[in-house]
N, C-alpha and C. Protein backbone atom coordinates (compact mmCIF):
# COMPACT_ATOMS: atom_id res chain seq x y z
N UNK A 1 46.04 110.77 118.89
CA UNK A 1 47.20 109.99 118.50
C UNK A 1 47.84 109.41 119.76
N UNK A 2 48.02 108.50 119.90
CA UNK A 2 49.05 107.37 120.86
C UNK A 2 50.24 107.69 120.86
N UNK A 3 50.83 107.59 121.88
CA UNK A 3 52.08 107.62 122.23
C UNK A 3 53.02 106.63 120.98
N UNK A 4 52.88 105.92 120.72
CA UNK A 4 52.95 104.63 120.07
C UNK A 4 52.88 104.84 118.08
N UNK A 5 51.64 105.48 117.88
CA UNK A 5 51.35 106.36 116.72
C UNK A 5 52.45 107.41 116.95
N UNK A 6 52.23 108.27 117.36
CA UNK A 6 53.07 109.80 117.21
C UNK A 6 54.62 109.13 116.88
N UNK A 7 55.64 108.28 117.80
CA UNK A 7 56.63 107.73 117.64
C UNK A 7 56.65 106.99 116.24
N UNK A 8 56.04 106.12 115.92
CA UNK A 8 55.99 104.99 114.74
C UNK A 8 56.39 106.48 113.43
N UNK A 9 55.16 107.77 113.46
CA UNK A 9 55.19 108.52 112.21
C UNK A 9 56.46 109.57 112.61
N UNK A 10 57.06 109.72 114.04
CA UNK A 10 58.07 110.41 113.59
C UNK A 10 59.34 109.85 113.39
N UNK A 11 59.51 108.71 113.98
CA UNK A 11 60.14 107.80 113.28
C UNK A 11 60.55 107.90 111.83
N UNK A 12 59.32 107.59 111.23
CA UNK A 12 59.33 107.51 109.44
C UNK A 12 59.81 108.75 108.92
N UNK A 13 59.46 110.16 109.88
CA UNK A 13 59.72 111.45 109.32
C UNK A 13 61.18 111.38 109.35
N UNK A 14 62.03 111.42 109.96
CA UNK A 14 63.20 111.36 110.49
C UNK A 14 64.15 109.96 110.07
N UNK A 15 63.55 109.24 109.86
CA UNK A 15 64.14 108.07 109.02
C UNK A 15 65.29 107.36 110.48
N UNK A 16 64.62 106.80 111.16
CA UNK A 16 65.17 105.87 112.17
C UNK A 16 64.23 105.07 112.53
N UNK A 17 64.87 104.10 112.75
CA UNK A 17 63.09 103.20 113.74
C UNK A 17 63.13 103.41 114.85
N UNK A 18 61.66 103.10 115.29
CA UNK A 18 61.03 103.98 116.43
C UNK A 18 61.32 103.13 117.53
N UNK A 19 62.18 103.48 119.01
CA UNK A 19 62.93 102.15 119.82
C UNK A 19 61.49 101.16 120.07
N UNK A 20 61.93 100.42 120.79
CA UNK A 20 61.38 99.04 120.95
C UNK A 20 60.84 99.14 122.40
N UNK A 21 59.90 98.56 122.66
CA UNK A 21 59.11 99.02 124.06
C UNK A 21 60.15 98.95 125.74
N UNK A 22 61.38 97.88 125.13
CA UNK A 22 62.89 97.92 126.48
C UNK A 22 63.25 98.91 125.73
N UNK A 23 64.02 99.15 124.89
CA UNK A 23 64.89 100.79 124.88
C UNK A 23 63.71 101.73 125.37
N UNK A 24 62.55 102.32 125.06
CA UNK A 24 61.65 103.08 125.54
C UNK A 24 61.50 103.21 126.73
N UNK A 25 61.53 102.25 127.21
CA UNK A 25 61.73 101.88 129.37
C UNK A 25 62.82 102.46 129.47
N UNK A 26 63.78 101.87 129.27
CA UNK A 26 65.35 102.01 129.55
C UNK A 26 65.51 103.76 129.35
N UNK A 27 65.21 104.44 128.15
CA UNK A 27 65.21 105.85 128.10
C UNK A 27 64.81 106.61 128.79
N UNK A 28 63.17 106.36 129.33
CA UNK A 28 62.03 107.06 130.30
C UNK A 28 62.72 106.82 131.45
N UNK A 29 63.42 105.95 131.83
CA UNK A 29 64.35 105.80 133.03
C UNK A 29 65.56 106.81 133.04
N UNK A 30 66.37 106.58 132.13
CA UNK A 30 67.53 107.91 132.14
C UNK A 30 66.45 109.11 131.97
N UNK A 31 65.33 109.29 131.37
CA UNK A 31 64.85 110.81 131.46
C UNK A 31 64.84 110.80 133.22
N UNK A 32 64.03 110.07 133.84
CA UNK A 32 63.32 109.82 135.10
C UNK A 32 64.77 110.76 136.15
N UNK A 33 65.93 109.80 135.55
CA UNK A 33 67.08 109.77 136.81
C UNK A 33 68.00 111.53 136.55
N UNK A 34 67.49 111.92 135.50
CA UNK A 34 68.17 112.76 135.22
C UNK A 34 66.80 114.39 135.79
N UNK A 35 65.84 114.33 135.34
CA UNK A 35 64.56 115.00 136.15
C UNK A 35 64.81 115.00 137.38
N UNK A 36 65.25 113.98 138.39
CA UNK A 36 64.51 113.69 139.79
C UNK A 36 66.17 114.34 140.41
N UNK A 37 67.59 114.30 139.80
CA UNK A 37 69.13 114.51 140.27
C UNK A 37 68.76 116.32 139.78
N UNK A 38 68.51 116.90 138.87
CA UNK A 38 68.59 118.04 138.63
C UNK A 38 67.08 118.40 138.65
N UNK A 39 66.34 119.14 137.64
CA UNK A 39 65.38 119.77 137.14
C UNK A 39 64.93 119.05 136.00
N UNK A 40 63.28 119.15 136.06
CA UNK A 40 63.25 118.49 134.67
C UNK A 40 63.23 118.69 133.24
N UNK A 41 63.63 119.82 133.23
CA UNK A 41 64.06 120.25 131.68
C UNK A 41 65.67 119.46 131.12
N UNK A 42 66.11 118.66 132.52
CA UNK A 42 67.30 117.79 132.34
C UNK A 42 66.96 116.82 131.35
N UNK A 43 65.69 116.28 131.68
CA UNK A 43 65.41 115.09 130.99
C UNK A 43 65.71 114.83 129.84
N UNK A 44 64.89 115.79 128.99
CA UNK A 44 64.89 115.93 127.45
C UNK A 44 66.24 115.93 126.94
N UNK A 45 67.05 116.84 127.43
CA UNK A 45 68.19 116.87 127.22
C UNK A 45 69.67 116.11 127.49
N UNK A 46 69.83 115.12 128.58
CA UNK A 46 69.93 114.16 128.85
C UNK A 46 69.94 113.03 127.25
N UNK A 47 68.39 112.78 127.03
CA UNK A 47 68.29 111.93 126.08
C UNK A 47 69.20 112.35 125.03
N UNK A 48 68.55 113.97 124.58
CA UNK A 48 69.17 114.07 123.61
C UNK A 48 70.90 113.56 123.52
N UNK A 49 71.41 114.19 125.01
CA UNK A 49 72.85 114.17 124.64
C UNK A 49 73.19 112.31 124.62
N UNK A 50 72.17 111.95 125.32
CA UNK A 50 72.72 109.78 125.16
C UNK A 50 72.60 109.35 123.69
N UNK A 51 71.61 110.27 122.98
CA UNK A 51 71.21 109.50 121.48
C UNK A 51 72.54 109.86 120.84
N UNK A 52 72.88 111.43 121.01
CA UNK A 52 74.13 112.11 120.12
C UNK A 52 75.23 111.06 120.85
N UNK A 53 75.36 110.32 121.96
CA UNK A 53 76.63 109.74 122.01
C UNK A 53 76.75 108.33 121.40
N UNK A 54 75.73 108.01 120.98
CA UNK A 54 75.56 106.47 120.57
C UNK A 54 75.92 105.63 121.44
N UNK A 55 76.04 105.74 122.46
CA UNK A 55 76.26 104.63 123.71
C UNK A 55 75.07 103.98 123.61
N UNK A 56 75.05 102.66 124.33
CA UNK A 56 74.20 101.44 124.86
C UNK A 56 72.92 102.26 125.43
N UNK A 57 71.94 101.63 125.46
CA UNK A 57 70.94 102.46 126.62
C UNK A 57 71.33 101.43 127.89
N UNK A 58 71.90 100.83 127.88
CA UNK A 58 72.16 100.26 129.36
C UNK A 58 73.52 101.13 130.54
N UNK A 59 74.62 101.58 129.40
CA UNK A 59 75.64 102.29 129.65
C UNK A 59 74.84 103.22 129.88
N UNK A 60 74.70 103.98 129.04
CA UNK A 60 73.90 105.36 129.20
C UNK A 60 72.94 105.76 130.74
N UNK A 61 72.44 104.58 130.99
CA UNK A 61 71.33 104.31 132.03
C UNK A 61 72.59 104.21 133.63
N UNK A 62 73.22 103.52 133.52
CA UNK A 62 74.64 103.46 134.45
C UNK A 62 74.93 105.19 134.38
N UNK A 63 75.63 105.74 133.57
CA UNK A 63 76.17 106.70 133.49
C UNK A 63 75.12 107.84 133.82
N UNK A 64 74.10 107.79 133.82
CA UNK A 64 73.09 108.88 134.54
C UNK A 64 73.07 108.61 135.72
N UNK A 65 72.95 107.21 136.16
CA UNK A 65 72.83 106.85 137.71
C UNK A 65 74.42 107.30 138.12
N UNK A 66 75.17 107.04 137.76
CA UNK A 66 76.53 108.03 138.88
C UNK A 66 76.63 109.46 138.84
N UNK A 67 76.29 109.84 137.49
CA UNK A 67 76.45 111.06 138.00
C UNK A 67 74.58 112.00 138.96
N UNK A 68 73.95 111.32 139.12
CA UNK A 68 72.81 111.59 140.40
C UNK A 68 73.55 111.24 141.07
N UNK A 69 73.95 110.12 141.43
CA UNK A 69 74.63 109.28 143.26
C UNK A 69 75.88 110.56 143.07
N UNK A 70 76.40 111.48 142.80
CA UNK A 70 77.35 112.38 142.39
C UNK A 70 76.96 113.69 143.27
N UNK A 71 75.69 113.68 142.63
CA UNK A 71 75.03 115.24 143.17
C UNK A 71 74.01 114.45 144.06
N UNK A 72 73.71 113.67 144.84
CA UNK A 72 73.03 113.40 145.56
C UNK A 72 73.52 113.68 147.50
C-alpha cells in the first residue's frame, strides 16, 4: 500500500479528506521542525496537537518555527 493509498482509505475510515499534496508538505515540515528542535516522538504529536487546534497549516508551520528558534 502507498503512502497515498493508506491516507485516501483512512481518510474514508475517519470521515475527513485526505490533505492535498501542499498541506502534506506543509505538515511533514512542522513534523520535520518539531523532530529536529526536540526528539522525534515530537513530531507525531506536534501534528496531532496543530490538527486539534484548527489553525492554518501555514500559522501552524510559523508557530513551530518560533518556538525551535526558542530552544535553539
Amino acid at each position: 500500500m502507498t503512502v497515498e493509498q493508506f491516507l485516501a482509505a483512512f481518510a474514508a475510515e475517519i470521515g475527513v479528506p485526505a490533505p492535498s499534496e501542499a498541506d502534506a508538505a506543509a505538515l511533514l515540515e512542522v513534523a520535520s521542525v518539531a523532530a529536529h528542535a526536540s526528539q522525534r516522538t515530537a513530531a507525531p504529536l506536534a501534528c496531532w496537537m496543530g490538527g486539534a487546534s484548527g489553525m492554518p497549516l501555514g500559522e501552524l508551520l510559523a508557530a513551530a518555527k518560533r518556538v525551535a528558534a526558542e530552544t535553539a
